[in-house]
Protein backbone atom coordinates (compact mmCIF):
# COMPACT_ATOMS: atom_id res chain seq x y z
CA UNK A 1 0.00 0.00 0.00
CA UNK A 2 1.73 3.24 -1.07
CA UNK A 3 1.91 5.81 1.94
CA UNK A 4 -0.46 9.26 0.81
CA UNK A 5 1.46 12.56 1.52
CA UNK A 6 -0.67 15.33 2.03
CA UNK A 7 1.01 19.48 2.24
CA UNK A 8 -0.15 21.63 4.67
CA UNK A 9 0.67 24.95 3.66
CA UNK A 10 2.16 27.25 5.88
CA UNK A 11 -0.33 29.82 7.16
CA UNK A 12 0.77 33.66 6.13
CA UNK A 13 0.18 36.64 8.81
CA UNK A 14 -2.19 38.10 6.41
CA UNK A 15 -4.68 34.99 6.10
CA UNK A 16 -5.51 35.36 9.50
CA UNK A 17 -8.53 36.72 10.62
CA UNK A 18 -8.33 39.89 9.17
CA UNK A 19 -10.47 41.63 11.74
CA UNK A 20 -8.00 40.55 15.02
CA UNK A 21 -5.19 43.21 14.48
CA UNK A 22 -2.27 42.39 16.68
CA UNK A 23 -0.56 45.38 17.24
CA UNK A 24 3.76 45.24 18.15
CA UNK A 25 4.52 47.36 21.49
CA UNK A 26 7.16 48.86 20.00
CA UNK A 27 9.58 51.12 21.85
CA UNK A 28 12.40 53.74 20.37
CA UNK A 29 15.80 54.01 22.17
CA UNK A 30 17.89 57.05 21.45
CA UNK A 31 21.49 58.48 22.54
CA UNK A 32 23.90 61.57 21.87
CA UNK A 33 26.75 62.73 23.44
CA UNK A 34 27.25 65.92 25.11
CA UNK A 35 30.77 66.26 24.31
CA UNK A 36 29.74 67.67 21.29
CA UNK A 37 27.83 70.78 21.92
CA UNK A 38 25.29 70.66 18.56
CA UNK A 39 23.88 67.43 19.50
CA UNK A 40 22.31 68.32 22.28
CA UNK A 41 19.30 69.22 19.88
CA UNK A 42 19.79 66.20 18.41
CA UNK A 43 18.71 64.71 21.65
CA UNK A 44 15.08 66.48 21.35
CA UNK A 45 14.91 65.71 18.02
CA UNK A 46 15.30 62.23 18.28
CA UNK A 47 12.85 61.75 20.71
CA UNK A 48 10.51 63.69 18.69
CA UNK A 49 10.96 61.82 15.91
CA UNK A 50 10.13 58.30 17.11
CA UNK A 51 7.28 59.18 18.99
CA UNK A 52 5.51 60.82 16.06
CA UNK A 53 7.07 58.09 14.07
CA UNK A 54 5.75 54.95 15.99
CA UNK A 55 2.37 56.71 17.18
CA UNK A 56 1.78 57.07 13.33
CA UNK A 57 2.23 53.86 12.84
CA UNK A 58 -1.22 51.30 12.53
CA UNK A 59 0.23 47.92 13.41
CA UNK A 60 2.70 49.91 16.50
CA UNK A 61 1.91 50.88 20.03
CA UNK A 62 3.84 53.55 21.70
CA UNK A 63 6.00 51.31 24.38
CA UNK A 64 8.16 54.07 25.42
CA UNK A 65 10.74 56.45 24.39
CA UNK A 66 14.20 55.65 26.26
CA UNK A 67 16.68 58.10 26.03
CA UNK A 68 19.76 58.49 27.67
CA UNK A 69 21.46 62.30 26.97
CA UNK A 70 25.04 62.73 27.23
CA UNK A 71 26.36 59.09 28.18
CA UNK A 72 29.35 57.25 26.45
CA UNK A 73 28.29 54.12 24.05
CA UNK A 74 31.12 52.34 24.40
CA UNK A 75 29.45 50.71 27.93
CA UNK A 76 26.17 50.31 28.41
CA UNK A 77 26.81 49.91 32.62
CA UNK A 78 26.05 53.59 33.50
CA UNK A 79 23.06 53.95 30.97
CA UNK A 80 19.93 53.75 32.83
CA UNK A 81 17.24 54.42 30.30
CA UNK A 82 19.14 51.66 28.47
CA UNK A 83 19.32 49.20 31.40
CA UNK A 84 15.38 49.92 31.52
CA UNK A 85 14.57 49.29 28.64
CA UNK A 86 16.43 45.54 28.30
CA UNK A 87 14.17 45.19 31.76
CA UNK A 88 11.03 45.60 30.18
CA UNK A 89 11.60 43.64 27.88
CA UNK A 90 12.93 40.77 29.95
CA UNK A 91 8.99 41.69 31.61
CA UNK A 92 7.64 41.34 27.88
CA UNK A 93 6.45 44.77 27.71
CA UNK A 94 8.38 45.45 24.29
CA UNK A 95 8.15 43.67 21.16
CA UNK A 96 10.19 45.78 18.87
CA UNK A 97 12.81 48.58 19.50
CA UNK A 98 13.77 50.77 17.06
CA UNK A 99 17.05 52.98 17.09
CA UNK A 100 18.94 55.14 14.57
CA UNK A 101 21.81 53.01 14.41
CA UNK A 102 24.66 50.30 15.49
CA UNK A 103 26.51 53.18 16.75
CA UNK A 104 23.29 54.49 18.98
CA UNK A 105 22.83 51.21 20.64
CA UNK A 106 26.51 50.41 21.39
CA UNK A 107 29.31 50.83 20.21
CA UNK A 108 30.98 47.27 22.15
CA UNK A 109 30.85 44.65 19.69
CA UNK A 110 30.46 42.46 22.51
CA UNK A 111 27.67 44.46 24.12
CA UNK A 112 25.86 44.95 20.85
CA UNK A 113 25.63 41.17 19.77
CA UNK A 114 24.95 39.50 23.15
CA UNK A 115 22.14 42.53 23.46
CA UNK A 116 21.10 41.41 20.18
CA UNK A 117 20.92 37.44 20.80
CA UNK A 118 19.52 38.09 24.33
CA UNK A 119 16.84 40.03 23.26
CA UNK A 120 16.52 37.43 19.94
CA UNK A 121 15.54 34.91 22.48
CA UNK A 122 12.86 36.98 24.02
CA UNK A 123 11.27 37.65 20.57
CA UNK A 124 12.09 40.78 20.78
CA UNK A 125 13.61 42.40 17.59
CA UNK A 126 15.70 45.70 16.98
CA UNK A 127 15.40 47.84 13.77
CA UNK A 128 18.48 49.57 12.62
CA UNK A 129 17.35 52.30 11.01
CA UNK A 130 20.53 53.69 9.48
CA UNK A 131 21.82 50.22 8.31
CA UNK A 132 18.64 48.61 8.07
CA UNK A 133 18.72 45.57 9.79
CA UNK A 134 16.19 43.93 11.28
CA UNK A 135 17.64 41.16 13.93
CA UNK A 136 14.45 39.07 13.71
CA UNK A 137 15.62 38.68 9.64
CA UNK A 138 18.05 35.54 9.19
CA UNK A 139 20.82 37.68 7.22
CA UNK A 140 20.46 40.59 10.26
CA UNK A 141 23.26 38.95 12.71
CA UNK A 142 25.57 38.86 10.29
CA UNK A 143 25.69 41.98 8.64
CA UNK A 144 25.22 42.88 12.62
CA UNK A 145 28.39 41.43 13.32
CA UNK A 146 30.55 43.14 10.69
CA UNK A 147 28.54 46.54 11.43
CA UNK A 148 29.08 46.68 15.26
CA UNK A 149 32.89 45.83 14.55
CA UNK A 150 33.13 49.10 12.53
CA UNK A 151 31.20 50.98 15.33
CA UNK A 152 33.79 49.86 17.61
CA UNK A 153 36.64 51.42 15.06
CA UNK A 154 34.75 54.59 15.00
CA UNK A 155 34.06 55.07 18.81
CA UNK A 156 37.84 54.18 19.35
CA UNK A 157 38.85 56.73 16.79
CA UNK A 158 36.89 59.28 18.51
CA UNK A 159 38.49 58.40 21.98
CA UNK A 160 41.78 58.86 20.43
CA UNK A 161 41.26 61.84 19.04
CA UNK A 162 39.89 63.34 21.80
CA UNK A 163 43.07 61.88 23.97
CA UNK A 164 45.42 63.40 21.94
CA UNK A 165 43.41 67.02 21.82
CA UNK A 166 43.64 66.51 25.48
CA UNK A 167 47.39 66.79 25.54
CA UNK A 168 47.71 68.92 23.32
CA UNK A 169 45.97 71.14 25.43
CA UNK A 170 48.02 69.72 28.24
CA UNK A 171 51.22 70.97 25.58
CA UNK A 172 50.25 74.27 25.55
CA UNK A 173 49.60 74.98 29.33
CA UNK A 174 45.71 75.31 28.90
CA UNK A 175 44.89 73.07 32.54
CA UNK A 176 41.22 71.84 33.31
CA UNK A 177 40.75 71.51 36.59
CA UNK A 178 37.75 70.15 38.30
CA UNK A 179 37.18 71.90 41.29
CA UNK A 180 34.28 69.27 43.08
CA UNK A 181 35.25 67.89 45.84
CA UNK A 182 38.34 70.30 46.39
CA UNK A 183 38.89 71.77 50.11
CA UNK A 184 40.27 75.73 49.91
CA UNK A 185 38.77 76.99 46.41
CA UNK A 186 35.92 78.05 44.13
CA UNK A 187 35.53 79.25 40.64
CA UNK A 188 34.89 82.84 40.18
CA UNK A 189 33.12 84.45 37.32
CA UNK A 190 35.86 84.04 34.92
CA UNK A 191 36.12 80.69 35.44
CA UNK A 192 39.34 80.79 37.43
CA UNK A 193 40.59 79.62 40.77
CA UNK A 194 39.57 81.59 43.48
CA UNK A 195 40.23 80.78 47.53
CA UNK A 196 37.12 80.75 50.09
CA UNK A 197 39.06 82.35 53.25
CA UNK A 198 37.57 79.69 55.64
CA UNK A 199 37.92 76.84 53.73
CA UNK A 200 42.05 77.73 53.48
CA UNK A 201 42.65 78.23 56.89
CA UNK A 202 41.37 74.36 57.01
CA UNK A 203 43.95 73.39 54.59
CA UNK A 204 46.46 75.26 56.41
CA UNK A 205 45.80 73.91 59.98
CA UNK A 206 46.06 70.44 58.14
CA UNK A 207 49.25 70.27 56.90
CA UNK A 208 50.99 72.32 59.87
CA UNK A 209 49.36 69.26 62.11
CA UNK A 210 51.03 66.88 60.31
CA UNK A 211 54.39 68.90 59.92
CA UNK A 212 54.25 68.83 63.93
CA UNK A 213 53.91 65.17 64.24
CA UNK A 214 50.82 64.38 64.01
CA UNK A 215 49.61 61.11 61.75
CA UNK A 216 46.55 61.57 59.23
CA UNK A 217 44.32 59.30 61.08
CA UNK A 218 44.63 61.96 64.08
CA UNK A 219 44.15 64.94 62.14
CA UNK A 220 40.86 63.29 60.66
CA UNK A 221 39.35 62.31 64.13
CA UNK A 222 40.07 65.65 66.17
CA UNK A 223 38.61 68.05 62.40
CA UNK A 224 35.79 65.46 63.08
CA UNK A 225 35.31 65.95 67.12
CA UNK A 226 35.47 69.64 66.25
CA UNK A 227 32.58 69.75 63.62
CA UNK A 228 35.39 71.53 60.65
CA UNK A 229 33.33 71.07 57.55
CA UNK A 230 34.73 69.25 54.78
CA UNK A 231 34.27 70.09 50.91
CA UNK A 232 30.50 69.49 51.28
CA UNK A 233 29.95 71.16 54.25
CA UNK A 234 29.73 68.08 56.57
CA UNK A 235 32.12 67.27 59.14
CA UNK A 236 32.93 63.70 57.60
CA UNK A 237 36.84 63.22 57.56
CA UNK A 238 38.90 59.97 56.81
CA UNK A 239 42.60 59.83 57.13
CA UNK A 240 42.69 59.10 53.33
CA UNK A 241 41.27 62.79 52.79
CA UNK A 242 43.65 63.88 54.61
CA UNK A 243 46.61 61.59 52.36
CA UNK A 244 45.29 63.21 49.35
CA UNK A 245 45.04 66.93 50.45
CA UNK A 246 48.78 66.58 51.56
CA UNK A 247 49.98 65.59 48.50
CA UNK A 248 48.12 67.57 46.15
CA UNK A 249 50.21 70.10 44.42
CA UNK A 250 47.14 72.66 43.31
CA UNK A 251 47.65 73.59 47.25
CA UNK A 252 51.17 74.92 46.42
CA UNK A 253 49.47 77.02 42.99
CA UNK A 254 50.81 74.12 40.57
CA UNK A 255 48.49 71.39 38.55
CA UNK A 256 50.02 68.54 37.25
CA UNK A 257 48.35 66.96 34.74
CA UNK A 258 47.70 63.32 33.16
CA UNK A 259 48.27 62.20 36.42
CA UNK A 260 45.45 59.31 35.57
CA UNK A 261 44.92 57.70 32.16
CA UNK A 262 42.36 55.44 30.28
CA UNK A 263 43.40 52.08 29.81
CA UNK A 264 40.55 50.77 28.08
CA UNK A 265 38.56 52.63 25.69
CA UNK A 266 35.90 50.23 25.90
CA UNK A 267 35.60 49.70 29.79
CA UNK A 268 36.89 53.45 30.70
CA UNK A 269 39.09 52.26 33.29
CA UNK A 270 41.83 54.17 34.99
CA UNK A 271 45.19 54.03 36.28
CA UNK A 272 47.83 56.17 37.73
CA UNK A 273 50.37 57.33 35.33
CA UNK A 274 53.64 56.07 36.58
CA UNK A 275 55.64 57.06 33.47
CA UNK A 276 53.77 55.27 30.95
CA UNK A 277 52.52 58.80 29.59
CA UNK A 278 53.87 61.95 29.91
CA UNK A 279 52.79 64.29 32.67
CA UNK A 280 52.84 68.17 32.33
CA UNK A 281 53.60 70.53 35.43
CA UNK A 282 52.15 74.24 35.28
CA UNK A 283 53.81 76.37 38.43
CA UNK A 284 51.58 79.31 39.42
CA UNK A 285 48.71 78.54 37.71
CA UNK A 286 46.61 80.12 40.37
CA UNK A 287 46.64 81.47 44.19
CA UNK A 288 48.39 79.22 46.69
CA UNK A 289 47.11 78.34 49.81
CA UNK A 290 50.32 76.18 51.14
CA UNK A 291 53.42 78.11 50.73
CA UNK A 292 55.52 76.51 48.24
CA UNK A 293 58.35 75.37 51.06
CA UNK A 294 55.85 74.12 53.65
CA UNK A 295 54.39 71.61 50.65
CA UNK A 296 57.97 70.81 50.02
CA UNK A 297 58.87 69.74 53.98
CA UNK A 298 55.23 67.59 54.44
CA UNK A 299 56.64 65.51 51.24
CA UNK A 300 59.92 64.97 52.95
CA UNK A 301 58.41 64.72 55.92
CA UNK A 302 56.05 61.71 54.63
CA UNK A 303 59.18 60.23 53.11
CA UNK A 304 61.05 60.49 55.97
CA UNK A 305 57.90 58.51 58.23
CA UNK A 306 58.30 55.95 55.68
CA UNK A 307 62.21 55.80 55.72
CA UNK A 308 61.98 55.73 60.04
CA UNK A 309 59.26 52.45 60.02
CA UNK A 310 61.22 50.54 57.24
CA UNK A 311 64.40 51.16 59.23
CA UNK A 312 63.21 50.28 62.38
CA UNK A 313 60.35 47.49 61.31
CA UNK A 314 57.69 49.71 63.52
CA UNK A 315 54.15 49.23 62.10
CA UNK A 316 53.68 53.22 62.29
CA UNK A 317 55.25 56.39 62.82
CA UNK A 318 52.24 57.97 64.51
CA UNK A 319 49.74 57.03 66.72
CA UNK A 320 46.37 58.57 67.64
CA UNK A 321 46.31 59.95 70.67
CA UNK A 322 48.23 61.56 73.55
CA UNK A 323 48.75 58.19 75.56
CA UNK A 324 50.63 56.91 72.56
CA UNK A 325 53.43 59.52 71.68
CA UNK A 326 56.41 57.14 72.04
CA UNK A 327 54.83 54.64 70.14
CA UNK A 328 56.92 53.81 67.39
CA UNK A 329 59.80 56.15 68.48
CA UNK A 330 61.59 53.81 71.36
CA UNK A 331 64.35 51.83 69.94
CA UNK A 332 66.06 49.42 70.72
CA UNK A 333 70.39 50.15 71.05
CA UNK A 334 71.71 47.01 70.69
CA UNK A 335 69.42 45.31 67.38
CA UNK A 336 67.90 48.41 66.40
CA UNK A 337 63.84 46.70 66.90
CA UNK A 338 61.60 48.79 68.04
CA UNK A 339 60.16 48.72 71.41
CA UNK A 340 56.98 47.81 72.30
CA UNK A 341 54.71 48.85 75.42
CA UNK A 342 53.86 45.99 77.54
CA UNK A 343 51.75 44.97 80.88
CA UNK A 344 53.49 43.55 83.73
CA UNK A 345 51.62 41.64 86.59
CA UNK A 346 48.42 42.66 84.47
CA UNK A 347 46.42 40.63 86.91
CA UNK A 348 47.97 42.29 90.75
CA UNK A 349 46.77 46.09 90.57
CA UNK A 350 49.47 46.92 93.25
CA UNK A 351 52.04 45.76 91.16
CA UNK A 352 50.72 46.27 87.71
CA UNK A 353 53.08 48.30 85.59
CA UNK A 354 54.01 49.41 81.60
CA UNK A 355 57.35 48.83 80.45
CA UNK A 356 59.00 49.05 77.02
CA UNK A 357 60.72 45.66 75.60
CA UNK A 358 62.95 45.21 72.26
CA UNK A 359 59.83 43.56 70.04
CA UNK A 360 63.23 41.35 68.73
CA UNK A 361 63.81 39.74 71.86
CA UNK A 362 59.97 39.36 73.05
CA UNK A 363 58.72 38.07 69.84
CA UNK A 364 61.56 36.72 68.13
CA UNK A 365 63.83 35.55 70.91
CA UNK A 366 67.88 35.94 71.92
CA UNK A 367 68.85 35.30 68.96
CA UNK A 368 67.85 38.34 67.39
CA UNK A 369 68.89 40.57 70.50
CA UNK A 370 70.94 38.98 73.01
CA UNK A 371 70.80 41.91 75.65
CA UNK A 372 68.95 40.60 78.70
CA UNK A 373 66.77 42.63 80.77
CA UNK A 374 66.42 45.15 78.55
CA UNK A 375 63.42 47.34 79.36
CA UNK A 376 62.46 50.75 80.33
CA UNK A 377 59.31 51.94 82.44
CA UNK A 378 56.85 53.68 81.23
CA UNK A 379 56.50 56.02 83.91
CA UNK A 380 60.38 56.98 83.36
CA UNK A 381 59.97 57.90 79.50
CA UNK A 382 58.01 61.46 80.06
CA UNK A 383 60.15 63.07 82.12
CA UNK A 384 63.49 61.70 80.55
CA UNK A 385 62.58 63.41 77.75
CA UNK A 386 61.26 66.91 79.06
CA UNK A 387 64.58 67.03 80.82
CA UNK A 388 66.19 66.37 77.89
CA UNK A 389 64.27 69.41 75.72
CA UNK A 390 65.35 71.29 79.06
CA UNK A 391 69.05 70.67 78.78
CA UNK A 392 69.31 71.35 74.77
CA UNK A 393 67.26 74.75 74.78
CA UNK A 394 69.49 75.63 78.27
CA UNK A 395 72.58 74.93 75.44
CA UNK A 396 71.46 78.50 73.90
CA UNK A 397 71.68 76.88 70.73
CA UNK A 398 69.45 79.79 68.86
CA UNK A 399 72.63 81.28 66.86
CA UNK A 400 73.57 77.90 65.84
CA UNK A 401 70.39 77.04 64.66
CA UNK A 402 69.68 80.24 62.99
CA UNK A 403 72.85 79.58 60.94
CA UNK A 404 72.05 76.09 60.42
CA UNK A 405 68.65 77.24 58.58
CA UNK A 406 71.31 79.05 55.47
CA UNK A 407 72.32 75.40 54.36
CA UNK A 408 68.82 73.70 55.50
CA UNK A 409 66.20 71.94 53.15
CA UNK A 410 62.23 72.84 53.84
CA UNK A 411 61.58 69.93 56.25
CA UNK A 412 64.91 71.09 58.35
CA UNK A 413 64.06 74.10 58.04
CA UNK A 414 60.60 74.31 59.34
CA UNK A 415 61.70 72.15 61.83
CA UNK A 416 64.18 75.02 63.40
CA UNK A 417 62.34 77.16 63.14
CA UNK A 418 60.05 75.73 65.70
CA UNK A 419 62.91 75.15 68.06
CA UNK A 420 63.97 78.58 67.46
CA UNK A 421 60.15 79.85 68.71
CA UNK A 422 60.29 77.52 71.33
CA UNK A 423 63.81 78.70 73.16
CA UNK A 424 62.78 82.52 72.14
CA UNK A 425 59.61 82.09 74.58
CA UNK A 426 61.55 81.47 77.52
CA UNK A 427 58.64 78.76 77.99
CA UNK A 428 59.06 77.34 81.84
CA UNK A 429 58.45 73.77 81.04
CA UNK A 430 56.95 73.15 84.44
CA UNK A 431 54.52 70.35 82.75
CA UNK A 432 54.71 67.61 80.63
CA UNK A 433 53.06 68.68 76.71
CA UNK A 434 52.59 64.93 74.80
CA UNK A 435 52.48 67.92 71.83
CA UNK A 436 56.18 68.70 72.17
CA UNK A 437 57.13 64.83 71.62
CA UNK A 438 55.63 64.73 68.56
CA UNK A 439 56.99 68.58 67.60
CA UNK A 440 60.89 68.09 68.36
CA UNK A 441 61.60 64.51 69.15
CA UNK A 442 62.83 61.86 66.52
CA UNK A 443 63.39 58.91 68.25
CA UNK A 444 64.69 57.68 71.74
CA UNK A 445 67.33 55.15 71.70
CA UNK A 446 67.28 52.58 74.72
CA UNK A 447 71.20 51.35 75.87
CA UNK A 448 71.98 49.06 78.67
CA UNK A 449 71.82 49.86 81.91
CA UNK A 450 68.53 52.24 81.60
CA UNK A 451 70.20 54.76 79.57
CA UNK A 452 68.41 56.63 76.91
CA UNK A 453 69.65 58.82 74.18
CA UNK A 454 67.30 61.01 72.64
CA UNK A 455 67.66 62.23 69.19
CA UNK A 456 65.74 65.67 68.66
CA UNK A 457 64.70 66.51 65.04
CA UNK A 458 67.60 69.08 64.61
CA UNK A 459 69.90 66.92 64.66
CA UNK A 460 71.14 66.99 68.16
CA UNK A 461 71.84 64.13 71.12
CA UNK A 462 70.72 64.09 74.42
CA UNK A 463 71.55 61.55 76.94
CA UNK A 464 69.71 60.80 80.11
CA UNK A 465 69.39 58.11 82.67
CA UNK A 466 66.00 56.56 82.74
CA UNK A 467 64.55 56.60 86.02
CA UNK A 468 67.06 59.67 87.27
CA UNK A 469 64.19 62.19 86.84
CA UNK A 470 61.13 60.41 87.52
CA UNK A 471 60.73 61.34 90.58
CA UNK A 472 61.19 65.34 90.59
CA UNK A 473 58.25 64.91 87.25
CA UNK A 474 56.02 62.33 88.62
CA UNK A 475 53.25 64.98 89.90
CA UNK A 476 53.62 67.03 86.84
CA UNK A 477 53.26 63.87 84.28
CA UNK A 478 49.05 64.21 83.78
């Protein structure tokens, strides 16, 4: 018996009932970029355009116009009308988008084409107006492909161009500076640099703290306890503010620029230029705040905290805090560890006392510091060291260190000068100031038999024996 074959023709849209019209929600996405100035009307026109365009249209429904103004195409992460509008459709409440071109939607490859498929899969289909492609049609990926690829050409073109107008700019001393977020300044009417009074004496008070000793972290906490507004007007400080205002050279009247580059065209990701690009320095580009020397000492001065803890394998230079002055600063005479603060008979309050121990023989053992016994008291350090500051302002040392400025870099110099103001106020010295630690004192170096050397920032020695003066500054030690 021969088998019967019978066609079944396929059934065409338009043989359906005629008198069910199933309308496509169709939604229009559109995009320009504000770095050029005459699309911005673009922008309006577009929008314009495909809602007249779609609401005209029999078989459409208006779905929505998504627009995003001014964002790069090269990523679709920060577009949010974008992100939307892939939403909706993920909610099926789009059927068909329609955009002027490859280049409007994205101009990733990547992005474009997995966009494309992921949307495919949905049913939903994109029109390409420019190119016209429609990614529902079997040819459309294709011709999608190769299309998107040249988009990607274009949109790195432009990002090169505009890199290398950049530095040209750069070239020619023309510096763009973005003032947000920037402590001490303003732009006036002309566009320029101008400083707001209060905000300044901020930035001065900062970097004088930390040219007297103190640590970022500390200068953060007490601009916080006092309520000192920031850049926004809150009182919201973080020692890494405080970092970055220290080493910014606009402070000192100079910009540096292309300090920061684009790795990735595509992704927009930056690093820090560390002389893979040129940089270019303009000097006196605008009002300083920070006289040029005083920058100059806090960047020796930071290289100089950084020299100290690598030298003596401390964890930090600066602590937060009065009770914690000497952290950091007690050495150890033999190894050259430094010392750490410790609890003795932490568990008998009569005989409970602090003492400072070489970390190398504590942690590590006698074999990397064989001197036994090796400790100082607490109680002992204070007054040591206020005798000390006694004995070298008693030296009458002004004339030397007045000379001693001639020859002196900004860090030494600053420096002497505040020993200078210090012997010219006669000041009596009658209590213990944790401040003048931090101001004048570089390190204290513990030898056997209690004694302790203390080196003073300009330059000089003082030795003392440890418990010799503790108890004539016992009463004053608060």
């Amino acid at each position: 018996m021969g088998k019967t074959i019978t066609v079944i023709p396929a059934k065409s849209r338009e043989t359906e009932d005629q008198t069910t019209v199933h309308k496509k929600r169709v939604a229009a996405y559109c995009r320009v970029s504000t770095d050029h100035a005459e699309q911005l009307s673009s922008y309006e026109a577009q929008v314009k355009y495909y809602t007249d365009h779609i609401e005209n249209h029999p078989e459409y429904d208006l779905a929505g116009i998504y627009a995003d103004e001014g964002i790069s195409g090269t990523s679709t992460k920060k577009r949010e009308q974008f992100n939307k509008m892939i939403e909706d459709c993920h909610q099926g409440k789009i059927d068909r988008i329609i955009t002027k071109s490859i280049s409007r939607f994205a101009r990733n490859t990547l992005d474009c084409l997995n966009y494309v498929r992921q949307l495919k899969d949905l049913g939903v289909g994109i029109i390409f107006e420019k190119e016209n492609i429609d990614t529902l049609d079997a040819k459309g990926e294709v011709l999608l492909s190769i299309l998107s690829s040249l988009a990607q050409d274009e949109s790195r073109s432009i990002s090169e161009n505009a890199s290398w107008g950049i530095r040209r700019r750069f070239e020619s001393g023309q510096a763009q500076i973005n003032h947000a977020r920037f402590l001490g300044y303003e732009k006036n009417s002309d566009g320029e640099l101008s400083i707001v009074p209060s905000e300044a004496e901020t930035v001065k008070r900062i970097y004088h703290d930390f040219l007297d000793g103190k640590g970022s972290v500390q200068i953060a906490e007490e601009l916080k306890e006092e309520g000192i507004p920031g850049w926004n007007g809150e009182s919201k400080w973080r020692a890494s503010t405080i970092e970055r205002m220290l080493e910014n050279e606009k402070y000192k009247g100079d910009v540096l620029m292309q300090k920061t580059y684009t790795v990735d065209f595509l992704t927009r990701k930056r690093m820090k230029n560390e002389g893979e690009l040129p940089m270019y320095l303009i000097e006196d580009n605008h009002p300083a705040i920070i006289e040029r020397d005083t920058w100059e000492a806090v960047q020796l001065e930071k290289q100089r905290r950084i020299a100290f803890v690598e030298e003596t394998g401390s964890k930090k230079m600066t602590y937060n805090g009065d009770d914690y002055v000497f952290f950091g600063k007690v050495i150890c005479g033999h190894c050259g560890s430094a010392f750490g603060r410790r609890t003795w008979h932490a568990n008998d309050p009569n005989a409970r006392r602090h003492v400072w121990l070489c970390k190398n023989r504590y942690v590590k053992g006698e074999k990397r510091c064989r001197v036994k016994n090796h400790h100082v008291n607490d109680l002992d350090l204070a007054p040591a060291f206020m005798q000390a500051l006694k004995e070298l302002l008693n030296q009458n040392n002004i004339k030397k260190w007045t000379e001693a400025k001639e020859q002196a870099d900004p860090l030494l110099n600053y420096k002497l000068d505040k020993f200078i103001e210090l012997a010219k106020s006669h000041q009596e010295l009658s209590d213990y100031q944790p401040e003048l630690v931090r101001r004048f004192l570089e390190r204290v170096v513990v030898e056997e038999k209690q004694t302790l050397r203390f080196y003073f920032l300009d330059g000089s020695v003082v030795e003392m024996k440890a418990n010799r003066y503790a108890e004539g500054w016992k009463n004053r030690i608060k």
